[in-house]
C-alpha atoms as a PDB file:
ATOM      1  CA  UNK A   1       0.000   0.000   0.000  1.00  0.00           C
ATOM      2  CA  UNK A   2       1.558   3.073  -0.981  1.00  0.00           C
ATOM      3  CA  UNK A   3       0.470   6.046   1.427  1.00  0.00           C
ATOM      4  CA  UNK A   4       2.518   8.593  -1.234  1.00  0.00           C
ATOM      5  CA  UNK A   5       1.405   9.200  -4.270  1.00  0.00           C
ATOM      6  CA  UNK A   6       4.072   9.459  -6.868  1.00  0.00           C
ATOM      7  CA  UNK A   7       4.182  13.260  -6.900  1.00  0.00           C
ATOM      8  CA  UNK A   8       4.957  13.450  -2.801  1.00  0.00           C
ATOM      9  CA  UNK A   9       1.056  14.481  -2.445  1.00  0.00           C
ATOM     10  CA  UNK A  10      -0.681  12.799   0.689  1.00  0.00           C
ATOM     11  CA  UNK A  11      -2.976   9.502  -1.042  1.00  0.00           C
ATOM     12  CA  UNK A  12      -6.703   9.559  -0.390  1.00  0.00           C
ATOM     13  CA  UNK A  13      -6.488   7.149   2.259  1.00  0.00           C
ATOM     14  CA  UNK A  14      -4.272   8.815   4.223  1.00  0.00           C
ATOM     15  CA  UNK A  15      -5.924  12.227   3.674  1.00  0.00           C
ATOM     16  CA  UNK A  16      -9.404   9.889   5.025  1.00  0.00           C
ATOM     17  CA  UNK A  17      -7.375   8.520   8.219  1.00  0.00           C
ATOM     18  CA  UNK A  18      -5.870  11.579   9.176  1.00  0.00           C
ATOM     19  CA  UNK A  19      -9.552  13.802   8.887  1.00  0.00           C
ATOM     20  CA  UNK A  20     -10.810  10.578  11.307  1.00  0.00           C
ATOM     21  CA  UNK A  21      -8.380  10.548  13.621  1.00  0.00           C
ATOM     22  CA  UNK A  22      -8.368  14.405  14.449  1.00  0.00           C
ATOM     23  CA  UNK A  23     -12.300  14.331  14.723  1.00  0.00           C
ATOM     24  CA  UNK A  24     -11.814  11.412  17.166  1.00  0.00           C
ATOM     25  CA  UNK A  25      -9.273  13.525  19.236  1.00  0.00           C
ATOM     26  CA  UNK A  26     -11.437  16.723  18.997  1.00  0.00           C
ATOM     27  CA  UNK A  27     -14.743  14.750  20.274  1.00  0.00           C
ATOM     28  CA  UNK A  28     -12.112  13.782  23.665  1.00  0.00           C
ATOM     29  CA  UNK A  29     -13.576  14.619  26.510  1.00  0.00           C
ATOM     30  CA  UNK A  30     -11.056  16.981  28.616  1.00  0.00           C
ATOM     31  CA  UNK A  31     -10.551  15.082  31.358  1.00  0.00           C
ATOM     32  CA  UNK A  32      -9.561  12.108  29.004  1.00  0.00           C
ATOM     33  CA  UNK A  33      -7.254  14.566  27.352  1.00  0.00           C
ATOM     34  CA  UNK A  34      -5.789  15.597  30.878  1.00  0.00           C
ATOM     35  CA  UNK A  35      -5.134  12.112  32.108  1.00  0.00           C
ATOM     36  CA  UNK A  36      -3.507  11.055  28.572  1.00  0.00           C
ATOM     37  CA  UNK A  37      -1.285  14.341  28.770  1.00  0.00           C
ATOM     38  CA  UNK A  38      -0.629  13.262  32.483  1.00  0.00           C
ATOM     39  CA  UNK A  39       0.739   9.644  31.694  1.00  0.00           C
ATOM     40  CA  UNK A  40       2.836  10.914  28.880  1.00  0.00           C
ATOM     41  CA  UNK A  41       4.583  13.185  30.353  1.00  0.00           C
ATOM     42  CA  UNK A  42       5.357  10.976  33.705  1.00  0.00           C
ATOM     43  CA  UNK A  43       6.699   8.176  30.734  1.00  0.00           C
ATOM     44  CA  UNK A  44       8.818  11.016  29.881  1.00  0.00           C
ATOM     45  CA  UNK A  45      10.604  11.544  33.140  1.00  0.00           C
ATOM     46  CA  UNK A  46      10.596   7.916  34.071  1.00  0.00           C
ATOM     47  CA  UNK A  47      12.526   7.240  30.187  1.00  0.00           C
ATOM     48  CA  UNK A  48      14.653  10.659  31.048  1.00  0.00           C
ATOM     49  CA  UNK A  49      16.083   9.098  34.912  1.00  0.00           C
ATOM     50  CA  UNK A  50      19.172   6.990  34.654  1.00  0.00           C
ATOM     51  CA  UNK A  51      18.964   3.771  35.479  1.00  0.00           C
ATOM     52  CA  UNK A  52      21.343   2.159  38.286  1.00  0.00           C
ATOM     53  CA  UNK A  53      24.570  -0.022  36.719  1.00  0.00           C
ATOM     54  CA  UNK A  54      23.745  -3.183  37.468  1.00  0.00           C
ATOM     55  CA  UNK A  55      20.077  -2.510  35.677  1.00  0.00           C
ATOM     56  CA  UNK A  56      22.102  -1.665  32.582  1.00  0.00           C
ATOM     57  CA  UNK A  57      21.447  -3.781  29.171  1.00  0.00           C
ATOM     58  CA  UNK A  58      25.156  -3.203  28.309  1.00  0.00           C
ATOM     59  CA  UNK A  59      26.717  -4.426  31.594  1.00  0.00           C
ATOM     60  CA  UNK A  60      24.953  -8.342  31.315  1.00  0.00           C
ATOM     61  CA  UNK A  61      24.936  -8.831  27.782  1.00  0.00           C
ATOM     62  CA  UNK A  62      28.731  -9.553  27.189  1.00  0.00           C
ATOM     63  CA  UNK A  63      28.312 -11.571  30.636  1.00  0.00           C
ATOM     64  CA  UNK A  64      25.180 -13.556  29.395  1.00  0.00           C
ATOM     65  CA  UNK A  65      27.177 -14.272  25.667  1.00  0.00           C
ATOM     66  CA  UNK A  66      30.104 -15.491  27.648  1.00  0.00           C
ATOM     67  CA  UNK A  67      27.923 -17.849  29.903  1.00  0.00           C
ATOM     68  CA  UNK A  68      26.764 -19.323  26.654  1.00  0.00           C
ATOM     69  CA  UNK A  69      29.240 -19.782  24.751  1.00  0.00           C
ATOM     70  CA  UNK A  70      31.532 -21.723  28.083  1.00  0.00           C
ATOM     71  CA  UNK A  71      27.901 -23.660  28.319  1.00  0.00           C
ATOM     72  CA  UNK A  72      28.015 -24.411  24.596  1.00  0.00           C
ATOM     73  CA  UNK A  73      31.072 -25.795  24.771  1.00  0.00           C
ATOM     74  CA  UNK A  74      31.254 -27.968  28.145  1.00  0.00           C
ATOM     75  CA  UNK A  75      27.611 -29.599  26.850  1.00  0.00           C
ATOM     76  CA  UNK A  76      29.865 -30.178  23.338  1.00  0.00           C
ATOM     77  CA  UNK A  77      32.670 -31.694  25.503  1.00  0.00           C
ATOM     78  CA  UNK A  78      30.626 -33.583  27.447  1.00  0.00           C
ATOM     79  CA  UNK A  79      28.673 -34.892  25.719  1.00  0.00           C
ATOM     80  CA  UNK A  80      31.124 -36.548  22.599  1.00  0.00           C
ATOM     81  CA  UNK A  81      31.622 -40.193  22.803  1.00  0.00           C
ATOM     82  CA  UNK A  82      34.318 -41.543  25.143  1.00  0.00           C
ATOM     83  CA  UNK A  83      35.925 -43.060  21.822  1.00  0.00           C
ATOM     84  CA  UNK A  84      36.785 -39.750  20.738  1.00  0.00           C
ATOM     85  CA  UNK A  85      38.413 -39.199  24.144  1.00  0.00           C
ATOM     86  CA  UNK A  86      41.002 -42.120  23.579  1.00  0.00           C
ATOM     87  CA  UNK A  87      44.534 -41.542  24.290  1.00  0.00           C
ATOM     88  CA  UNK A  88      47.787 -42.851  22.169  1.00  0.00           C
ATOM     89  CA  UNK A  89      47.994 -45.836  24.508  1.00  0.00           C
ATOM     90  CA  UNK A  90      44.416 -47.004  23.799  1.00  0.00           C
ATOM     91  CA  UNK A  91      44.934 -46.480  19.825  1.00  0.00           C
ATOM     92  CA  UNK A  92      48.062 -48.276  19.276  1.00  0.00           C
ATOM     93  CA  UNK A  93      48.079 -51.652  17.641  1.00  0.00           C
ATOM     94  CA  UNK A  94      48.859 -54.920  19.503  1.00  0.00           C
ATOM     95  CA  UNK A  95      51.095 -57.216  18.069  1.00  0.00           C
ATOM     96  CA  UNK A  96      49.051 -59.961  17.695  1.00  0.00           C
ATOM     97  CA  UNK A  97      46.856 -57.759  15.035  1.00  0.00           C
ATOM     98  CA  UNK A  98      49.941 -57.220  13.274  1.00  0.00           C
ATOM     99  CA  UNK A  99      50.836 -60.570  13.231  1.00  0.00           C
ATOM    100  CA  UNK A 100      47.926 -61.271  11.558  1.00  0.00           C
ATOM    101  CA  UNK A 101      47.926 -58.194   8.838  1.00  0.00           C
ATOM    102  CA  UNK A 102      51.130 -59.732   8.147  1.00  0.00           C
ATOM    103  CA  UNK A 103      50.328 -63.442   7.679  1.00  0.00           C
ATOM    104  CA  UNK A 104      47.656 -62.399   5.116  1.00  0.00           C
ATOM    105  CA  UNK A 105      49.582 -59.998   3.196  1.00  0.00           C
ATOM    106  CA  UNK A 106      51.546 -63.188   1.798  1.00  0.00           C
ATOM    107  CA  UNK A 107      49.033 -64.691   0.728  1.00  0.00           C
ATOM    108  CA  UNK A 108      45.126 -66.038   1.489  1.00  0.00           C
ATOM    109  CA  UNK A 109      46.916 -69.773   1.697  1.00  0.00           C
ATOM    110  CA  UNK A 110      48.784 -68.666   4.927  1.00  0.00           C
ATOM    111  CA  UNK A 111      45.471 -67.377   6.393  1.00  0.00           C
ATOM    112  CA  UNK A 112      43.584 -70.500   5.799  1.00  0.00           C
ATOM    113  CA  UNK A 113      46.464 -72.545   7.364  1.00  0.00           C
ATOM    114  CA  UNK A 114      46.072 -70.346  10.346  1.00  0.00           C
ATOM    115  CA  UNK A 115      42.468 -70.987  10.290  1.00  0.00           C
ATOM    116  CA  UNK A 116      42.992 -74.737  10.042  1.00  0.00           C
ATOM    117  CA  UNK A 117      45.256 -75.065  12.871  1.00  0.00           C
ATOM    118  CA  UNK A 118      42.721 -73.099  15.122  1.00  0.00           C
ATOM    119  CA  UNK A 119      39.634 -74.976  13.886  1.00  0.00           C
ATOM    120  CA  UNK A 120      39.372 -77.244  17.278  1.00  0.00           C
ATOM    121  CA  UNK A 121      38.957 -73.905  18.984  1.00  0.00           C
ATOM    122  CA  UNK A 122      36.156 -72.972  16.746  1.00  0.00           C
ATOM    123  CA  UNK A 123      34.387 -75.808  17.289  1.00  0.00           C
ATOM    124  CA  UNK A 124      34.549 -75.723  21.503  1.00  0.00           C
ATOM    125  CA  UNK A 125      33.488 -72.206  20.759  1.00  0.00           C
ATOM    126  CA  UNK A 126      30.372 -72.695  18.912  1.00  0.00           C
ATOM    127  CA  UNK A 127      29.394 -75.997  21.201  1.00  0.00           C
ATOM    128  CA  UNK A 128      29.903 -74.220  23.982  1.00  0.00           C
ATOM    129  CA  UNK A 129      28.098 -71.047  22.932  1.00  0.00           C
ATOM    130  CA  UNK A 130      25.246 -72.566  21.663  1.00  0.00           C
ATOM    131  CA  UNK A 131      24.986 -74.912  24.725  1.00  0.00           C
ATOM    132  CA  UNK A 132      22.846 -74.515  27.680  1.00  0.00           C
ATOM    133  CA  UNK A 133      24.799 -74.369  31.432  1.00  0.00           C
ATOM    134  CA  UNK A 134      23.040 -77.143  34.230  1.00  0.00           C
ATOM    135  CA  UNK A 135      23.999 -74.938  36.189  1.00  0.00           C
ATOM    136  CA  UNK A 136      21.761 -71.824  35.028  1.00  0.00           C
ATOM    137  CA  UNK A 137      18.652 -74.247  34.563  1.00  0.00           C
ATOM    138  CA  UNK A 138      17.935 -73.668  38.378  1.00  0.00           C
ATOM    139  CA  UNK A 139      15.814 -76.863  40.235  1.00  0.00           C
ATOM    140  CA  UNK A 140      13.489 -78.917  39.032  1.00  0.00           C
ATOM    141  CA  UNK A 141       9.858 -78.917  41.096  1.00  0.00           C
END
């Protein structure tokens, strides 16, 4: 809505709103008037008094941005994974992993002798997994 027409004239509607709104004021009834005039000017004087330090916008804002930004980051900190927390000793490689990168960079037949000479292992390993314990069966009734 443009309230200027394109010569810098006043536009019809605001020629209309401004003739309402000064008939509205003029039809005030004086003590209306008084009481309005009152307020304003005590909003005046209460804008115009200086406000104690601590009341200040300028004084907490740096204070509040600081508080969240040391918040920000401790809830960042804090909150990460313990893996990402690891130190060098928990991150090096053992040596039986390297024994084993080794073995099967000569070749997949030195693997699968590895895996052969293991295999009764395997097999107590899946019995015994797959087995039930007497022990955790509890008493019969």
């Amino acid at each position: 809505m443009n309230e200027m027409a394109r010569d810098g004239t006043p536009s019809t509607v605001e020629t209309h709103s401004r003739e309402l709104l000064l008939r509205s004021v003029e039809s005030l009834d004086l003590r209306v008037v008084s009481r309005l005039t009152q307020a304003r000017h005590s909003a005046l004087d209460a804008a115009a008094r200086p406000r104690p330090w601590f009341l200040q916008m300028r004084v907490w804002t740096p204070a509040a941005g600081i508080t969240c930004a040391a918040l920000l980051g401790a809830a960042l900190w804090l909150g990460m994974p313990s893996a990402h927390h690891s130190t060098a000793a928990d991150t090096a490689p053992s040596l039986e992993d390297l024994d084993i990168v080794a073995s099967s960079d000569e070749g997949s037949g030195d693997a699968m002798e590895m895996l052969q000479n293991d295999i009764d292992f395997y097999d107590f390993a899946e019995k015994d997994a797959t087995s039930v314990p007497a022990a955790n069966s509890g008493p019969a009734a």
